[in-house]
Protein backbone atom coordinates (compact mmCIF):
# COMPACT_ATOMS: atom_id res chain seq x y z
CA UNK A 1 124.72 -104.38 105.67
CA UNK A 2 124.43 -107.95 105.97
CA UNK A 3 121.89 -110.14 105.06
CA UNK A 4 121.58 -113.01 107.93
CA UNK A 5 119.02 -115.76 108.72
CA UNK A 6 119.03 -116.62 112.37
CA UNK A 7 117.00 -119.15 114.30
CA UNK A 8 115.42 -118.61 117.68
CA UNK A 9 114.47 -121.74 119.56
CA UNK A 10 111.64 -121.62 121.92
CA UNK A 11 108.82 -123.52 124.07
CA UNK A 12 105.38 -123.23 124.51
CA UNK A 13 104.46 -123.65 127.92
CA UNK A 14 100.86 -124.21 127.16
CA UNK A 15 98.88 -125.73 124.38
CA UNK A 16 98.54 -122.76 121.56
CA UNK A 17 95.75 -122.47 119.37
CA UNK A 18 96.14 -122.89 115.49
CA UNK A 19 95.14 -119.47 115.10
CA UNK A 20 97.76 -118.11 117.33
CA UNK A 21 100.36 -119.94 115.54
CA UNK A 22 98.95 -118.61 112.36
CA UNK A 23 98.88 -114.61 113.89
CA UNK A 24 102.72 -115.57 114.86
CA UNK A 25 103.49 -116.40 111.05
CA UNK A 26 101.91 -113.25 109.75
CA UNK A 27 103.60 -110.68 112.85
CA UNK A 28 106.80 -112.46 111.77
CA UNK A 29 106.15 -112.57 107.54
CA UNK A 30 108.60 -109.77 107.09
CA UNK A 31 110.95 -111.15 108.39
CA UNK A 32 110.39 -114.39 106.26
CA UNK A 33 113.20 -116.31 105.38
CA UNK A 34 111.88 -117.54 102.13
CA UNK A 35 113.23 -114.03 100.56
CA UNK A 36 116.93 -115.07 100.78
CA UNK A 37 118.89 -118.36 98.67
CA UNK A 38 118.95 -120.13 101.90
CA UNK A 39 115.69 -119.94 102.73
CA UNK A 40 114.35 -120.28 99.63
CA UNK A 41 116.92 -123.52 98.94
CA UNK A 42 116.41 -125.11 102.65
CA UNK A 43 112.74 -124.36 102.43
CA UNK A 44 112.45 -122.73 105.96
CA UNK A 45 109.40 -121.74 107.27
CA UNK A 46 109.40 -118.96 109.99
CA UNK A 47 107.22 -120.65 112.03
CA UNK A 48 108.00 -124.76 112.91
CA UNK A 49 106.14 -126.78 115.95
CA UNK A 50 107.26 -129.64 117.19
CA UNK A 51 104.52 -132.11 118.88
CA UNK A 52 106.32 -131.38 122.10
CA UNK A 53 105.97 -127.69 122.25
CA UNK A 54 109.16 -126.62 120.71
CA UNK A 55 109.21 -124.21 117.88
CA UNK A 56 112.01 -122.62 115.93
CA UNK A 57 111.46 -119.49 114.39
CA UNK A 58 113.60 -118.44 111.16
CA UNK A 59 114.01 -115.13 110.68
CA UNK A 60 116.21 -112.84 108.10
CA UNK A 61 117.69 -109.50 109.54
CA UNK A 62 119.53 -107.20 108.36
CA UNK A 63 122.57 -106.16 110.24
CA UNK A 64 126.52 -104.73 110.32
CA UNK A 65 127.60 -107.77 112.54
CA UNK A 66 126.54 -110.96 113.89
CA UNK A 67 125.96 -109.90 117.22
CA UNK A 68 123.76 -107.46 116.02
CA UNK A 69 121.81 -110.15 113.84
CA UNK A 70 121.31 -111.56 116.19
CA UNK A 71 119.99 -108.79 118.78
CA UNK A 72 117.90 -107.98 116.12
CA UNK A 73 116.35 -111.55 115.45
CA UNK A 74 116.02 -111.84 119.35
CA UNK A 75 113.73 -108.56 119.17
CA UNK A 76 111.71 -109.15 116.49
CA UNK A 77 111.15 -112.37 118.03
CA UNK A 78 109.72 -111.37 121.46
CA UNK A 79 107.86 -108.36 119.85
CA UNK A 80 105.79 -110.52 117.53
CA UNK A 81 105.26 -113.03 120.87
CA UNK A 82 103.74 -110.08 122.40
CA UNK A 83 101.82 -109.20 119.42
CA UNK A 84 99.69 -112.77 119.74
CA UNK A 85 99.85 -112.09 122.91
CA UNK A 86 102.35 -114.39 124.48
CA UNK A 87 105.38 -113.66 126.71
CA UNK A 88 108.78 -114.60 128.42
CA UNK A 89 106.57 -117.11 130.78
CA UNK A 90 104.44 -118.36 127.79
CA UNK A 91 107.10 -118.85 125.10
CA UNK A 92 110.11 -118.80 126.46
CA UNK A 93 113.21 -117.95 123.89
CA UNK A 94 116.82 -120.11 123.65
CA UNK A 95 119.08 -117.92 122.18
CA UNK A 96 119.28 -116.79 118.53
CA UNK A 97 121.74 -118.81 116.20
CA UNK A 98 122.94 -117.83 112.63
CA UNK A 99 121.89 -120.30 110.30
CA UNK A 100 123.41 -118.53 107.52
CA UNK A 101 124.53 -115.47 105.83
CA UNK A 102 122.95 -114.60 102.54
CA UNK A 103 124.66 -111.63 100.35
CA UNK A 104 121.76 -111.41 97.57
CA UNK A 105 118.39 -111.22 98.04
CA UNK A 106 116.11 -112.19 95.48
């Protein structure tokens, strides 16, 4: 297995609250990139909102292959949407990119 950290782009459609954003961060935190090098060196946060309604989410999976990284980054993604309780019409997902590939975890 693989260590991978991918990035999901996405929109909010509507204004979210603080406090979803902040349920978002926590339904994502294992998944937090800040566990690999790269995260740790780029300083990525797994939850970043632009003024306009972007967001990227950064997210480390585990996984044999990069297509599978990124399925899995994809998934985790739209189940913690739900979780808040957003959706495909609410935050809709670009699809997931590796940012980088990280062997050792600390």
């Amino acid at each position: 297995m693989t260590t991978y950290v991918i990035t999901v782009p996405g929109t909010f459609t509507a204004d979210i609250e603080a406090d979803t954003r902040t349920r978002l961060g926590r339904a994502l935190r294992p998944a937090d990139p800040h566990g690999t090098d790269l995260g740790s060196a780029e300083d990525l946060d797994t939850v970043n909102v632009n003024e306009d309604g972007t967001f990227t989410l950064h997210l480390t999976v585990e996984a044999d292959t990069n297509k599978h990284a990124e399925q899995e980054a994809r998934r985790l993604a739209d189940e913690a949407l739900r979780t808040v309780g957003l959706d495909e019409n609410t935050a809709p997902l670009g699809p997931a990119v590796i940012t980088g590939i990280d062997s050792q975890m600390h």
